[in-house]
PDB file of N, CA and C in Angstrom:
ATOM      1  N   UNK A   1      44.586 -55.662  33.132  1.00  0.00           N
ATOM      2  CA  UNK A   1      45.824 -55.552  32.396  1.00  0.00           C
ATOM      3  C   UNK A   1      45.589 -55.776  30.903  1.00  0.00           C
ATOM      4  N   UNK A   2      44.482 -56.829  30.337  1.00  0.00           N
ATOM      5  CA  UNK A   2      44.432 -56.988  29.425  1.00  0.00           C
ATOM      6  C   UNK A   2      43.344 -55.906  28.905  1.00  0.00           C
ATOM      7  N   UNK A   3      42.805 -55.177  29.467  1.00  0.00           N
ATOM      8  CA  UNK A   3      41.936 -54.030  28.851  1.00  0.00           C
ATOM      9  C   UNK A   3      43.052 -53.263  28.596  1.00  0.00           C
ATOM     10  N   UNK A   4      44.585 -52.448  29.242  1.00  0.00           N
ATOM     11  CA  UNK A   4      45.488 -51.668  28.471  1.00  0.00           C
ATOM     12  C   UNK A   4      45.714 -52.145  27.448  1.00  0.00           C
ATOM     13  N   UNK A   5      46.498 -53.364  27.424  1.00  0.00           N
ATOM     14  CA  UNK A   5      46.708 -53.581  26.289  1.00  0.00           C
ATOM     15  C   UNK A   5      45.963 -53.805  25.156  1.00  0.00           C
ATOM     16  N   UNK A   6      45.026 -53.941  25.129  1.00  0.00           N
ATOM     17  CA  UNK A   6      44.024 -53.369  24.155  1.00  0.00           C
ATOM     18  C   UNK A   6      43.639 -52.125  23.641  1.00  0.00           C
ATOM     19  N   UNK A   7      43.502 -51.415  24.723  1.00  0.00           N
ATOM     20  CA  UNK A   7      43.187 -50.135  24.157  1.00  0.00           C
ATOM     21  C   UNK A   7      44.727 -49.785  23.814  1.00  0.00           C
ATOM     22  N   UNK A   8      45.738 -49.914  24.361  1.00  0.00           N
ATOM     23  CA  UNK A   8      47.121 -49.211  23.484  1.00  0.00           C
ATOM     24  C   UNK A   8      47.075 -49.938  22.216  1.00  0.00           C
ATOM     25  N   UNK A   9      46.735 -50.739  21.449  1.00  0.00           N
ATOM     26  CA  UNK A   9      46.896 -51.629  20.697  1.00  0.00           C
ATOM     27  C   UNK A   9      45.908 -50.885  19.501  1.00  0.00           C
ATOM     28  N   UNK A  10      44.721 -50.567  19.748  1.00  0.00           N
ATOM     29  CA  UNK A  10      43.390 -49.490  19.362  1.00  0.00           C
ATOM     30  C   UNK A  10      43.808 -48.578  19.088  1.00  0.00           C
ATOM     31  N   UNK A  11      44.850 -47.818  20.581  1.00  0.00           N
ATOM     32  CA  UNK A  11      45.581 -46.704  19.816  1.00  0.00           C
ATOM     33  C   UNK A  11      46.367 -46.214  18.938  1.00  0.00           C
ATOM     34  N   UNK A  12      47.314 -47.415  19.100  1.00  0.00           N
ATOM     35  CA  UNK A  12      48.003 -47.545  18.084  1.00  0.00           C
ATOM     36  C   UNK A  12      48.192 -47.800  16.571  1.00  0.00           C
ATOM     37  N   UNK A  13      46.851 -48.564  16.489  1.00  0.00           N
ATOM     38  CA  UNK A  13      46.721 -49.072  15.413  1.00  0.00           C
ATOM     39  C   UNK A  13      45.646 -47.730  14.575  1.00  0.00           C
ATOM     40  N   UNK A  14      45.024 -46.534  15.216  1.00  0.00           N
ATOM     41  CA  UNK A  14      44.637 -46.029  14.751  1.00  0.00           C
ATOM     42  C   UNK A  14      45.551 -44.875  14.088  1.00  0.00           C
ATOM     43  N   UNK A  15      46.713 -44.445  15.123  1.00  0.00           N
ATOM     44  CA  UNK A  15      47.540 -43.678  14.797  1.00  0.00           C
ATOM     45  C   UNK A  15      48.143 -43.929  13.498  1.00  0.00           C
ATOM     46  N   UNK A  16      48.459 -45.159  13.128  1.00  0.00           N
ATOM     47  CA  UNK A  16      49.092 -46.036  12.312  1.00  0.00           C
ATOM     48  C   UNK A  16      48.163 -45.520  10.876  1.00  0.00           C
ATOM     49  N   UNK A  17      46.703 -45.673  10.730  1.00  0.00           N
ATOM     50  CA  UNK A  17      45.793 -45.148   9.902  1.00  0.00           C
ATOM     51  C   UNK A  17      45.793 -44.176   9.411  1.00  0.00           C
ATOM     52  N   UNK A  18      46.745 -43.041  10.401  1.00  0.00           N
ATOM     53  CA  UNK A  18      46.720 -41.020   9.671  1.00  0.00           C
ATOM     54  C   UNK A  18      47.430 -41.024   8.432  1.00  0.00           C
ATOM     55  N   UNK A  19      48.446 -41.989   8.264  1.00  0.00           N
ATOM     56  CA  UNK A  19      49.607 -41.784   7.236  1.00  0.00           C
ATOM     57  C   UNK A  19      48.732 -42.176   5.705  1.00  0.00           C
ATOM     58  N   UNK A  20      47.546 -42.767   5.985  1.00  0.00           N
ATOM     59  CA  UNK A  20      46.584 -43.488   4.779  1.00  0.00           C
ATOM     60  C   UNK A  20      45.923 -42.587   4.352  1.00  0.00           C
ATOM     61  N   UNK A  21      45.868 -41.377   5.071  1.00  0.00           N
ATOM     62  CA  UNK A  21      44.638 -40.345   4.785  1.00  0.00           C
ATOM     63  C   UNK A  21      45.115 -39.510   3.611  1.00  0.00           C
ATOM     64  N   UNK A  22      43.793 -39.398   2.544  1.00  0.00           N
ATOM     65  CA  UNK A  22      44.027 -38.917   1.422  1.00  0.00           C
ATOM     66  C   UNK A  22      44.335 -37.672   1.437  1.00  0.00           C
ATOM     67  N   UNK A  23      45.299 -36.966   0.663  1.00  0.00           N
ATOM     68  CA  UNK A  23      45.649 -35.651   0.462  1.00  0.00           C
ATOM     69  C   UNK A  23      45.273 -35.223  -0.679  1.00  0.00           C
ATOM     70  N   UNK A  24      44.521 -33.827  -1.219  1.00  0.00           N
ATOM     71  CA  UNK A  24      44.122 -33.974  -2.486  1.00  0.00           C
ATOM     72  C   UNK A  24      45.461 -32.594  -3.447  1.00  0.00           C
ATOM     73  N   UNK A  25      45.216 -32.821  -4.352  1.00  0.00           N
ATOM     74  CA  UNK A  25      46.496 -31.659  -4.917  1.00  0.00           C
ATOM     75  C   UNK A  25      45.759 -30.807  -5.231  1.00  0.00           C
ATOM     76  N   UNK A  26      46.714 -29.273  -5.047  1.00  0.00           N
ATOM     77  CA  UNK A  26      45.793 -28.109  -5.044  1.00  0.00           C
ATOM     78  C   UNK A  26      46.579 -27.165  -6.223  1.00  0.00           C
ATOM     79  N   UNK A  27      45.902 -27.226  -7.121  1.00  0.00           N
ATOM     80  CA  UNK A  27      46.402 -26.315  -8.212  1.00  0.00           C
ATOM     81  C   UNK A  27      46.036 -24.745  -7.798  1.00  0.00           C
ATOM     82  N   UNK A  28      46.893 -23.820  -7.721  1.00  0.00           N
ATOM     83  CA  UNK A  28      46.437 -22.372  -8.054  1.00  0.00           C
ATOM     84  C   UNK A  28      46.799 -21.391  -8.843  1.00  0.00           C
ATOM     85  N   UNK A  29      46.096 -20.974  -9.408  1.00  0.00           N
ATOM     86  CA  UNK A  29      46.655 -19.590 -10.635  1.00  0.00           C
ATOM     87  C   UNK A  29      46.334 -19.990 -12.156  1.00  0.00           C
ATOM     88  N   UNK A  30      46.989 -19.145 -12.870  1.00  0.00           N
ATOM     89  CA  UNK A  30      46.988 -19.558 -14.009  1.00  0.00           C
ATOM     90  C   UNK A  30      47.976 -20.668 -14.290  1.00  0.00           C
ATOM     91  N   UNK A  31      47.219 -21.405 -15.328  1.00  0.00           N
ATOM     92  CA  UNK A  31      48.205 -22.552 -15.562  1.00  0.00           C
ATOM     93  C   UNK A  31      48.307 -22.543 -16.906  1.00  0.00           C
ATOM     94  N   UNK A  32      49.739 -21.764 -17.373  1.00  0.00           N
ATOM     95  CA  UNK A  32      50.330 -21.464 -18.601  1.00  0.00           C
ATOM     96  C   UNK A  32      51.269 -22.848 -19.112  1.00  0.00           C
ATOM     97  N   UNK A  33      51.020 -23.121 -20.211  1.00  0.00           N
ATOM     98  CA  UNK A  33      51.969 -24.009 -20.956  1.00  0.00           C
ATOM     99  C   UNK A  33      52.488 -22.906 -22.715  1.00  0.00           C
ATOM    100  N   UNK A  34      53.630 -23.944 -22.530  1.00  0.00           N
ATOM    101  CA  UNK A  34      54.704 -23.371 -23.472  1.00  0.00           C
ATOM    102  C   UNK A  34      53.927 -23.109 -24.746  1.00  0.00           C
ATOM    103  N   UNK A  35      53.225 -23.504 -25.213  1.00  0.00           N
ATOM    104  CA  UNK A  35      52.710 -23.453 -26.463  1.00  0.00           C
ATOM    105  C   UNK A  35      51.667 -22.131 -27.119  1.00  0.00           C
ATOM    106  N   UNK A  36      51.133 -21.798 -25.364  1.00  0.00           N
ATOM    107  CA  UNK A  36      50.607 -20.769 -25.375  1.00  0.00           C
ATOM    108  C   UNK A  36      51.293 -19.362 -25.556  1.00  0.00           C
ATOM    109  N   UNK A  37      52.484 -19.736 -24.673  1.00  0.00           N
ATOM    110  CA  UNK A  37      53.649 -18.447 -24.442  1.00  0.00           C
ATOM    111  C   UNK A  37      53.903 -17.836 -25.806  1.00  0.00           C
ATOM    112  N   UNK A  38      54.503 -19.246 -27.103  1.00  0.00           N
ATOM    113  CA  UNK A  38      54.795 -19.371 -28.032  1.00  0.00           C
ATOM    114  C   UNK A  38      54.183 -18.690 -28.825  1.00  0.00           C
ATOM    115  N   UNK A  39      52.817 -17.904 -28.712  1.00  0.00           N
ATOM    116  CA  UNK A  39      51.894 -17.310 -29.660  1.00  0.00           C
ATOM    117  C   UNK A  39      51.913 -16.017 -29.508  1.00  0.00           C
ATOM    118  N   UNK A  40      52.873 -15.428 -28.253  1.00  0.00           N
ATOM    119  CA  UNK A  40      52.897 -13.972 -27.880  1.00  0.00           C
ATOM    120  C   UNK A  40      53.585 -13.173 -28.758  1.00  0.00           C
ATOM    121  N   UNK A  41      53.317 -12.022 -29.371  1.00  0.00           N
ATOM    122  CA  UNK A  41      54.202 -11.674 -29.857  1.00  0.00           C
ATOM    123  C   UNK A  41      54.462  -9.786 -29.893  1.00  0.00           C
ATOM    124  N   UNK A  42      55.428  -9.232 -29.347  1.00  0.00           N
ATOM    125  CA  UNK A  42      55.184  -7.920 -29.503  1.00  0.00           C
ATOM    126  C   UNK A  42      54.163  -7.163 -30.187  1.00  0.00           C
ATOM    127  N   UNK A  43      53.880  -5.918 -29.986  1.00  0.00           N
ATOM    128  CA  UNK A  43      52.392  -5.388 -30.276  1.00  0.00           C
ATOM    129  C   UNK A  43      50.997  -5.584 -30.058  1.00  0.00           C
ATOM    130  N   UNK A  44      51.198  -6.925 -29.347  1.00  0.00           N
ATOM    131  CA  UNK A  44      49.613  -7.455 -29.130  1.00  0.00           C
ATOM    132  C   UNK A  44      48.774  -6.669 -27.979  1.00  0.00           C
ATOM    133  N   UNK A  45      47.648  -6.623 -28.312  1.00  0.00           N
ATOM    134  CA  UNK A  45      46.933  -5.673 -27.773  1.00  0.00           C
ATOM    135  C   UNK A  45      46.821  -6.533 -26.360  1.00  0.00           C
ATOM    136  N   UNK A  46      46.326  -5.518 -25.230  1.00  0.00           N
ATOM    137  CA  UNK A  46      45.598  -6.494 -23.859  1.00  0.00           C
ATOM    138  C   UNK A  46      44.473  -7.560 -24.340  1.00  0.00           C
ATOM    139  N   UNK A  47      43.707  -7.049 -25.020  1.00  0.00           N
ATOM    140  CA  UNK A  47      42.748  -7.947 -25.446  1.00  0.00           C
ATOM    141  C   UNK A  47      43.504  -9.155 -26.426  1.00  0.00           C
ATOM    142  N   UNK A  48      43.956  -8.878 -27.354  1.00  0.00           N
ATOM    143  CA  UNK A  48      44.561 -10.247 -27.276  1.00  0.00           C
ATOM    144  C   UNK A  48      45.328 -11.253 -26.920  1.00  0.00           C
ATOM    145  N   UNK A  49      46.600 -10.348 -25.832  1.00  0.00           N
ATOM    146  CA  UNK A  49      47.156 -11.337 -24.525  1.00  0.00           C
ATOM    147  C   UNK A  49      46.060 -12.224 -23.739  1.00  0.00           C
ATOM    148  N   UNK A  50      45.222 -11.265 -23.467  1.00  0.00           N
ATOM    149  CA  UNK A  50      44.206 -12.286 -22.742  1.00  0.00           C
ATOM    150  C   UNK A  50      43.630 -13.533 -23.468  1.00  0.00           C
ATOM    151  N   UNK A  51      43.277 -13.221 -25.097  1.00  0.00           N
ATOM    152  CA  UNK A  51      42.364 -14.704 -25.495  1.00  0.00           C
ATOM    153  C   UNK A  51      43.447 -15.311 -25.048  1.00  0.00           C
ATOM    154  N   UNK A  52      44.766 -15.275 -25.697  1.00  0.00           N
ATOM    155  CA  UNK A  52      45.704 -16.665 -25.451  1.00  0.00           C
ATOM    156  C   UNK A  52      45.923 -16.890 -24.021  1.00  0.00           C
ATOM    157  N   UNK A  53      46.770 -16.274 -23.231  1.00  0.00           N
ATOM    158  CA  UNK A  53      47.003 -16.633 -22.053  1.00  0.00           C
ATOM    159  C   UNK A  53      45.654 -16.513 -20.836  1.00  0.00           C
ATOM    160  N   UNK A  54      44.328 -16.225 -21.196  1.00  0.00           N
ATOM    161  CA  UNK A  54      43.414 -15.635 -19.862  1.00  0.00           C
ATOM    162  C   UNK A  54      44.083 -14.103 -18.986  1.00  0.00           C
ATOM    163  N   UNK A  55      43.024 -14.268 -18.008  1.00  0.00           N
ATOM    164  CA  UNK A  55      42.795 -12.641 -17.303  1.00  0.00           C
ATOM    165  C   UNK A  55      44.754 -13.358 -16.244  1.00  0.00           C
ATOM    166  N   UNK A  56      45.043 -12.636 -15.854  1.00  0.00           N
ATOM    167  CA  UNK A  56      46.201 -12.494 -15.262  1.00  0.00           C
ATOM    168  C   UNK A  56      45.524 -12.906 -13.588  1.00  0.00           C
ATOM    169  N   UNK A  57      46.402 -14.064 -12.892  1.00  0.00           N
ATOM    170  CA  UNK A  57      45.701 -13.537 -11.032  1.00  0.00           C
ATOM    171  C   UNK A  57      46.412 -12.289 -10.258  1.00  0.00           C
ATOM    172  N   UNK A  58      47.140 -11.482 -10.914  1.00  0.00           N
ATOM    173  CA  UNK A  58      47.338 -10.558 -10.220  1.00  0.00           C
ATOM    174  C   UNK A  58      47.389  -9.306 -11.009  1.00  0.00           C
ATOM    175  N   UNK A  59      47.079  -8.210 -11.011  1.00  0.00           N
ATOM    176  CA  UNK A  59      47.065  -7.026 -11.525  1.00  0.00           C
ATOM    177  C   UNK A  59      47.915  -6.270 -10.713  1.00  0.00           C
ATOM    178  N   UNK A  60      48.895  -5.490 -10.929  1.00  0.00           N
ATOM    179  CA  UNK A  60      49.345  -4.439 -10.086  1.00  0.00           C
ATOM    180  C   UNK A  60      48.621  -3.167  -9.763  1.00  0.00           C
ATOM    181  N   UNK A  61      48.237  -2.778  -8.531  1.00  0.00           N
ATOM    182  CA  UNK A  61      47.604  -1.979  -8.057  1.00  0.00           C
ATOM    183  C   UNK A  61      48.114  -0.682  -8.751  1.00  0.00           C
ATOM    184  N   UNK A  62      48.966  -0.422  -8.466  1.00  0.00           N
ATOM    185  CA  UNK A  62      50.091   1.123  -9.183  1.00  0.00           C
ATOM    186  C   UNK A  62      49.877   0.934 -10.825  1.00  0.00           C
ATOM    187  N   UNK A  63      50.090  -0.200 -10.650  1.00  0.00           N
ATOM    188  CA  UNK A  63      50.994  -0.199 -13.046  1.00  0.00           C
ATOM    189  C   UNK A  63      49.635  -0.835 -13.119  1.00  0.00           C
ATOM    190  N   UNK A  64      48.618  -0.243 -14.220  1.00  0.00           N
ATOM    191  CA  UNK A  64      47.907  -1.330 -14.841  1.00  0.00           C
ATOM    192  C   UNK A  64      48.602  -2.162 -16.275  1.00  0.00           C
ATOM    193  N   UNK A  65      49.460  -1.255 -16.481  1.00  0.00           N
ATOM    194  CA  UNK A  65      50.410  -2.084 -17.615  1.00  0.00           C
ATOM    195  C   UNK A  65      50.952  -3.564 -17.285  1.00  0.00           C
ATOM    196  N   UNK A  66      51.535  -4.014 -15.744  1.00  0.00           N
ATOM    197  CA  UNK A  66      51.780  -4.819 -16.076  1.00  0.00           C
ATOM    198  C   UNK A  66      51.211  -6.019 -15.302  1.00  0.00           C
ATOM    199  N   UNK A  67      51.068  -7.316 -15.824  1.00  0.00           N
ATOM    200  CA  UNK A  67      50.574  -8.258 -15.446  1.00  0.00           C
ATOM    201  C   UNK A  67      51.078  -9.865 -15.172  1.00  0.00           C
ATOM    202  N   UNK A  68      50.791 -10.602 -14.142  1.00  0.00           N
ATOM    203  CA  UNK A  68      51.362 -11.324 -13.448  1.00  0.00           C
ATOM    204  C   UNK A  68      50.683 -12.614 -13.155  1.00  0.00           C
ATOM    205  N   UNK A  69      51.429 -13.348 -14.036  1.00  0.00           N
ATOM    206  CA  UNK A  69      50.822 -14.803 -14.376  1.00  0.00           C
ATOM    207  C   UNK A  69      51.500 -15.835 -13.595  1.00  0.00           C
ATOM    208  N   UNK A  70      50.720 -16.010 -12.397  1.00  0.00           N
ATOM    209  CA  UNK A  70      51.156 -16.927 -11.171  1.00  0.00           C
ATOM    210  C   UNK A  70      51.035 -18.267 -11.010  1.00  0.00           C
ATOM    211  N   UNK A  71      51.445 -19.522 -10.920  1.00  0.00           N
ATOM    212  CA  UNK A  71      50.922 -20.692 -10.713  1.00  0.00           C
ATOM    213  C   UNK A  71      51.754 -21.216  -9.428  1.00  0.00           C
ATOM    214  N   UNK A  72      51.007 -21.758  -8.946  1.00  0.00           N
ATOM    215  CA  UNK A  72      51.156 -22.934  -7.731  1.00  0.00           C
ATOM    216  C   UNK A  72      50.539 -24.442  -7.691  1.00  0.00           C
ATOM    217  N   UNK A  73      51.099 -24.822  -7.988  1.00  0.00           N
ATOM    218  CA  UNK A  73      50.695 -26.663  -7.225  1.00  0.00           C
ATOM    219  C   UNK A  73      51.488 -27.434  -6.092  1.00  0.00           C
ATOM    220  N   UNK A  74      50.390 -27.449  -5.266  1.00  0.00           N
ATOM    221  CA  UNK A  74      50.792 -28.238  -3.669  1.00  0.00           C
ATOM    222  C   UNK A  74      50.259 -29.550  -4.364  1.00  0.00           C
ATOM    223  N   UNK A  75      51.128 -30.688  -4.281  1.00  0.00           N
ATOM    224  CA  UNK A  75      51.152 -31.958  -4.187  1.00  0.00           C
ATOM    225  C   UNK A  75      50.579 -32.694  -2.192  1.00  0.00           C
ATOM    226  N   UNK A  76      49.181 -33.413  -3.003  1.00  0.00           N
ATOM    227  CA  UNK A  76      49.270 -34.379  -1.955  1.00  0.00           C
ATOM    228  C   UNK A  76      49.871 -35.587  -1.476  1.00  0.00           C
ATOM    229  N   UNK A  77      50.583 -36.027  -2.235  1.00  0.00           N
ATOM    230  CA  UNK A  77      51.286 -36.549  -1.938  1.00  0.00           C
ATOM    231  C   UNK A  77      52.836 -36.698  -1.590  1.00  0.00           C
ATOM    232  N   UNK A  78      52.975 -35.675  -2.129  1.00  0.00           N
ATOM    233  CA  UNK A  78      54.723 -35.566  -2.008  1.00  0.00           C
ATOM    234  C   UNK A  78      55.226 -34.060  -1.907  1.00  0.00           C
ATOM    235  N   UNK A  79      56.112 -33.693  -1.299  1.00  0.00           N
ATOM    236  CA  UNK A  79      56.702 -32.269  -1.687  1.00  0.00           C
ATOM    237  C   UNK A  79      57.444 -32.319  -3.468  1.00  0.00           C
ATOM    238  N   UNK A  80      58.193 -33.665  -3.700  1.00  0.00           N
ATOM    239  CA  UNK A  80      58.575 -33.765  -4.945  1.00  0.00           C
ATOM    240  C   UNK A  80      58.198 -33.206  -5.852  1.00  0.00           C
ATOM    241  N   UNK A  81      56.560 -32.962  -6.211  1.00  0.00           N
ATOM    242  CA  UNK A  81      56.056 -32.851  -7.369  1.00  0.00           C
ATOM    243  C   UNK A  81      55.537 -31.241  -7.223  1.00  0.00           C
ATOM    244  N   UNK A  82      55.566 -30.743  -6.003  1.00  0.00           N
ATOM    245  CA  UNK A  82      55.231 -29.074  -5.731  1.00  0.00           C
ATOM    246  C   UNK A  82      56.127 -28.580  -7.267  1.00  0.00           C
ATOM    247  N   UNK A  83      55.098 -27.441  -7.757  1.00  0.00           N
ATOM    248  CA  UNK A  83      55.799 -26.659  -8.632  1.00  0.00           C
ATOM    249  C   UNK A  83      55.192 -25.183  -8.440  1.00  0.00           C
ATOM    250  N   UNK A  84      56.088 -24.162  -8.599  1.00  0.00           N
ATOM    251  CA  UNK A  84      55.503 -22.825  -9.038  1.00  0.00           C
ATOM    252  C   UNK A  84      56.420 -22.493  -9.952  1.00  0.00           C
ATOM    253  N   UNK A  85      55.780 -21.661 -10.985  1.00  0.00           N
ATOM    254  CA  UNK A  85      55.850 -20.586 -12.354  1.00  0.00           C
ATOM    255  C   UNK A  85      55.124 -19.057 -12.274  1.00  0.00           C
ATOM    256  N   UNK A  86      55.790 -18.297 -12.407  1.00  0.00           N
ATOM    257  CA  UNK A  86      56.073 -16.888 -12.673  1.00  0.00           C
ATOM    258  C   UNK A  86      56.035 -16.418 -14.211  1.00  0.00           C
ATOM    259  N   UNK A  87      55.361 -15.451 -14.705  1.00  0.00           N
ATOM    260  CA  UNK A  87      55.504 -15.069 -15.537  1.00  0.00           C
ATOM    261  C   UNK A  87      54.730 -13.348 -16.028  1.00  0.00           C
ATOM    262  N   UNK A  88      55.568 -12.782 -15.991  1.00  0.00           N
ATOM    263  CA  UNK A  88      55.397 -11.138 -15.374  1.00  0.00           C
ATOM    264  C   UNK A  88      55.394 -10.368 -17.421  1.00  0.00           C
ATOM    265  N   UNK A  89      53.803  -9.961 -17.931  1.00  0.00           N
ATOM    266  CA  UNK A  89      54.167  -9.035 -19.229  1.00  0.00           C
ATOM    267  C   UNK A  89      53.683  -7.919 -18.857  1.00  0.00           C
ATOM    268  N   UNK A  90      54.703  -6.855 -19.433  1.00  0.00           N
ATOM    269  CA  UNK A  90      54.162  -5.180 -18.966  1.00  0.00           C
ATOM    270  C   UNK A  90      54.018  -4.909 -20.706  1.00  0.00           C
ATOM    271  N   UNK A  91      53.330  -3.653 -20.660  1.00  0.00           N
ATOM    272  CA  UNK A  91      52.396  -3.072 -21.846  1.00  0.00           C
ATOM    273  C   UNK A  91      52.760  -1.452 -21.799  1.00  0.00           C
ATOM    274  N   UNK A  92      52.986  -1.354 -22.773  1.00  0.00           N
ATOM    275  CA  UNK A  92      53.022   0.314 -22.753  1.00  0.00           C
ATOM    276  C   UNK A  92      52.085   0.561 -24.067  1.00  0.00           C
ATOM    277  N   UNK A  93      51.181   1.748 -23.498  1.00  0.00           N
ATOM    278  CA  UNK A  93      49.844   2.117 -24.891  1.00  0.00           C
ATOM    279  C   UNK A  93      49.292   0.900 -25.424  1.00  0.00           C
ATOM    280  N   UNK A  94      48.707   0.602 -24.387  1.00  0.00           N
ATOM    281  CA  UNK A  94      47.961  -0.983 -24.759  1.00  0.00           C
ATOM    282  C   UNK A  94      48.932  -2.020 -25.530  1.00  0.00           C
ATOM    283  N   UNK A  95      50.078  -1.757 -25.897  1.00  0.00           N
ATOM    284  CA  UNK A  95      50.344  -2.863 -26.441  1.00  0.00           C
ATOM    285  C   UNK A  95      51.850  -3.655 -25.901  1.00  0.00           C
ATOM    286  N   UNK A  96      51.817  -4.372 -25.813  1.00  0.00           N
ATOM    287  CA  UNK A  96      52.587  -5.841 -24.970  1.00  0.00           C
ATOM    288  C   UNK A  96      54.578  -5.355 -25.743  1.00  0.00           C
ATOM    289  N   UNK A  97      55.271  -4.960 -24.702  1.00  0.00           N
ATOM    290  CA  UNK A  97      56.307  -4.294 -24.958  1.00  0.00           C
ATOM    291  C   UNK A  97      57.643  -5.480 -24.529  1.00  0.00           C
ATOM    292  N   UNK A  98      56.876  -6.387 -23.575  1.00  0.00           N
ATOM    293  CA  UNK A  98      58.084  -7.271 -22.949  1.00  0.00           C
ATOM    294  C   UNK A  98      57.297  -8.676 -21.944  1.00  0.00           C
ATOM    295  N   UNK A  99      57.885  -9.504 -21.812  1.00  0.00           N
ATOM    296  CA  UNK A  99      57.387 -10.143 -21.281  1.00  0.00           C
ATOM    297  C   UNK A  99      58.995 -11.348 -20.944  1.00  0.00           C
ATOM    298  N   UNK A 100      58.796 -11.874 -19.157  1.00  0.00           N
ATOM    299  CA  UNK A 100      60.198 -12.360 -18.759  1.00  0.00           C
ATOM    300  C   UNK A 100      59.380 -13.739 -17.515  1.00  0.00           C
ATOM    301  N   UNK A 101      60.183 -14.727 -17.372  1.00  0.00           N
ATOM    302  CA  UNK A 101      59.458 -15.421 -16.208  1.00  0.00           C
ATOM    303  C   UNK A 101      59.634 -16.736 -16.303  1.00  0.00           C
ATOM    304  N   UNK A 102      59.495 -17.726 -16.059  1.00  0.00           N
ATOM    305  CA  UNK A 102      59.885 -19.277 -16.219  1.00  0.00           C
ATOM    306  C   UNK A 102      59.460 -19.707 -17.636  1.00  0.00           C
ATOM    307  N   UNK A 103      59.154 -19.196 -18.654  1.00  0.00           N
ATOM    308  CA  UNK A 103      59.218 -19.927 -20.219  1.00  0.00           C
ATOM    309  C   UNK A 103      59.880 -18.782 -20.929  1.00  0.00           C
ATOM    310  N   UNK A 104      60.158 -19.648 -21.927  1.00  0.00           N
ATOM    311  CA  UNK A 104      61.036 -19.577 -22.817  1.00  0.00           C
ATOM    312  C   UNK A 104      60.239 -18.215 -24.310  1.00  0.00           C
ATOM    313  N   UNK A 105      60.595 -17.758 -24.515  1.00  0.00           N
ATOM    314  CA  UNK A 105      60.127 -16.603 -25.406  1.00  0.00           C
ATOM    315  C   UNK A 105      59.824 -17.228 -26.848  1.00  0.00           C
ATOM    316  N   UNK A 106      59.047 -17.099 -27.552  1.00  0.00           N
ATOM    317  CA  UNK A 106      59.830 -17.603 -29.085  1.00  0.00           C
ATOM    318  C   UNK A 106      60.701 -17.108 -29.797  1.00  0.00           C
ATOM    319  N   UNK A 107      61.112 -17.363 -30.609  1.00  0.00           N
ATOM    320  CA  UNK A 107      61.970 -16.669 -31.821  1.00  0.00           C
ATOM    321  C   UNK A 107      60.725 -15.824 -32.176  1.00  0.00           C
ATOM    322  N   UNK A 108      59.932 -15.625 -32.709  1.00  0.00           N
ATOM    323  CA  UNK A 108      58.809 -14.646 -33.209  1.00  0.00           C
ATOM    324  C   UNK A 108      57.773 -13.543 -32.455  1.00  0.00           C
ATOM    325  N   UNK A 109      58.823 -13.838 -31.050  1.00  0.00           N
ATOM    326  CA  UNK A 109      58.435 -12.500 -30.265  1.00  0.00           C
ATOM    327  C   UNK A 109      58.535 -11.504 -30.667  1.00  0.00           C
ATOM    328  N   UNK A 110      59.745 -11.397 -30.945  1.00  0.00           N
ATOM    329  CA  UNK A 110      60.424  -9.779 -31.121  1.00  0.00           C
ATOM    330  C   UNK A 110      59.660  -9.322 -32.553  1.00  0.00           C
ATOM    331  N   UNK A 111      59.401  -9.892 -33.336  1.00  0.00           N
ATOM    332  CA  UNK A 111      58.392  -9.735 -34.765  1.00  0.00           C
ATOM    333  C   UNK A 111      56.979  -9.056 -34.200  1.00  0.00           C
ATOM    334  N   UNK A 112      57.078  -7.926 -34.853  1.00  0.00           N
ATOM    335  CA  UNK A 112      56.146  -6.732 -34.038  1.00  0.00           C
ATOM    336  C   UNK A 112      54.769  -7.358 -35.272  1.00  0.00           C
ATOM    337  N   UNK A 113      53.683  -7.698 -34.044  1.00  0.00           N
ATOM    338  CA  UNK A 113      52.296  -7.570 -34.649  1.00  0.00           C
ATOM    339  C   UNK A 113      51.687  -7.046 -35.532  1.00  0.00           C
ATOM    340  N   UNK A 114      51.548  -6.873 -36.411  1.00  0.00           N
ATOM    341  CA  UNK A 114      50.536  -6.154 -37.935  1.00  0.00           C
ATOM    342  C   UNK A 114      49.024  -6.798 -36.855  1.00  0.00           C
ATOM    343  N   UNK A 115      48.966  -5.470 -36.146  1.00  0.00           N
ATOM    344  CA  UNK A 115      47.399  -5.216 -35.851  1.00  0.00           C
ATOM    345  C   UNK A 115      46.266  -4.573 -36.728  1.00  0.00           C
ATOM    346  N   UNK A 116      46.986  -3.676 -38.106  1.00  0.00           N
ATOM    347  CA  UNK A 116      46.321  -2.894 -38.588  1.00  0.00           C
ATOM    348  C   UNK A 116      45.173  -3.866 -39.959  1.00  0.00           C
ATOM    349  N   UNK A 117      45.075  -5.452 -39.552  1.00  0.00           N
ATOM    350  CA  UNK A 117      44.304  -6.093 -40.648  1.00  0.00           C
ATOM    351  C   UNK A 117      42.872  -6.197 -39.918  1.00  0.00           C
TER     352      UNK A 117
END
C-alpha cells in the first residue's frame, strides 16, 4: 500500500514539474520598427527600399512589384505578449508608388524622391 502511494506521489509530483518547463520565444519575419518606415519615401528605387527596410519574407509570385513585410512573435511565456505586423509596398517601374500596413506613414512620404543626384 505504501509502494502506491509513493509512486502516485512520484507521479504527481512530476506532473507538477511540466508547468516549469522552459518555453523559448520565437520571433519570425522581418522585424520593422517605426523609424525605419519613417525614411520611406515615394520614388525610392527597390534597391533602396531594401537598404532601409531588408529583402521582404514574401514576394508575390504573380506581382513582382509588390512586397510583403511579415512579422510574428510567439511568446513563451504568455499568449499576452504574441504580436504580428503586416506591412504590404507595391512599386510601379521600379519605383515605390504606395505602401499601407500596421505603421504609420510619415508626413514626408508623399515628397517624391530626387533620385536624379
Amino acid at each position: 500500500m505504501l509502494y502506491r502511494v509513493l509512486v502516485a506521489a512520484f507521479i504527481l509530483s512530476i506532473s507538477a514539474c511540466s508547468s516549469w518547463i522552459y518555453r523559448i520565444d520565437i520571433p519570425q519575419g522581418n522585424y520593422l520598427e517605426q523609424r525605419d518606415v519613417d525614411k520611406l519615401q515615394i520614388g525610392m528605387t527597390k534597391e533602396q527600399v531594401k537598404y532601409v527596410l531588408g529583402s521582404p519574407v514574401v514576394l508575390d509570385a504573380f506581382n513582382q512589384d509588390t512586397w510583403h513585410y511579415v512579422y510574428r512573435f510567439k511568446s513563451g511565456r504568455s499568449t499576452d505578449y504574441n504580436a504580428e505586423k503586416h506591412f504590404v509596398i507595391k512599386f510601379a517601374d521600379n519605383k515605390l508608388i504606395s505602401a499601407e500596413g500596421d505603421f504609420t506613414l510619415s508626413e514626408n512620404f508623399n515628397t517624391p524622391m530626387n533620385n536624379d543626384q
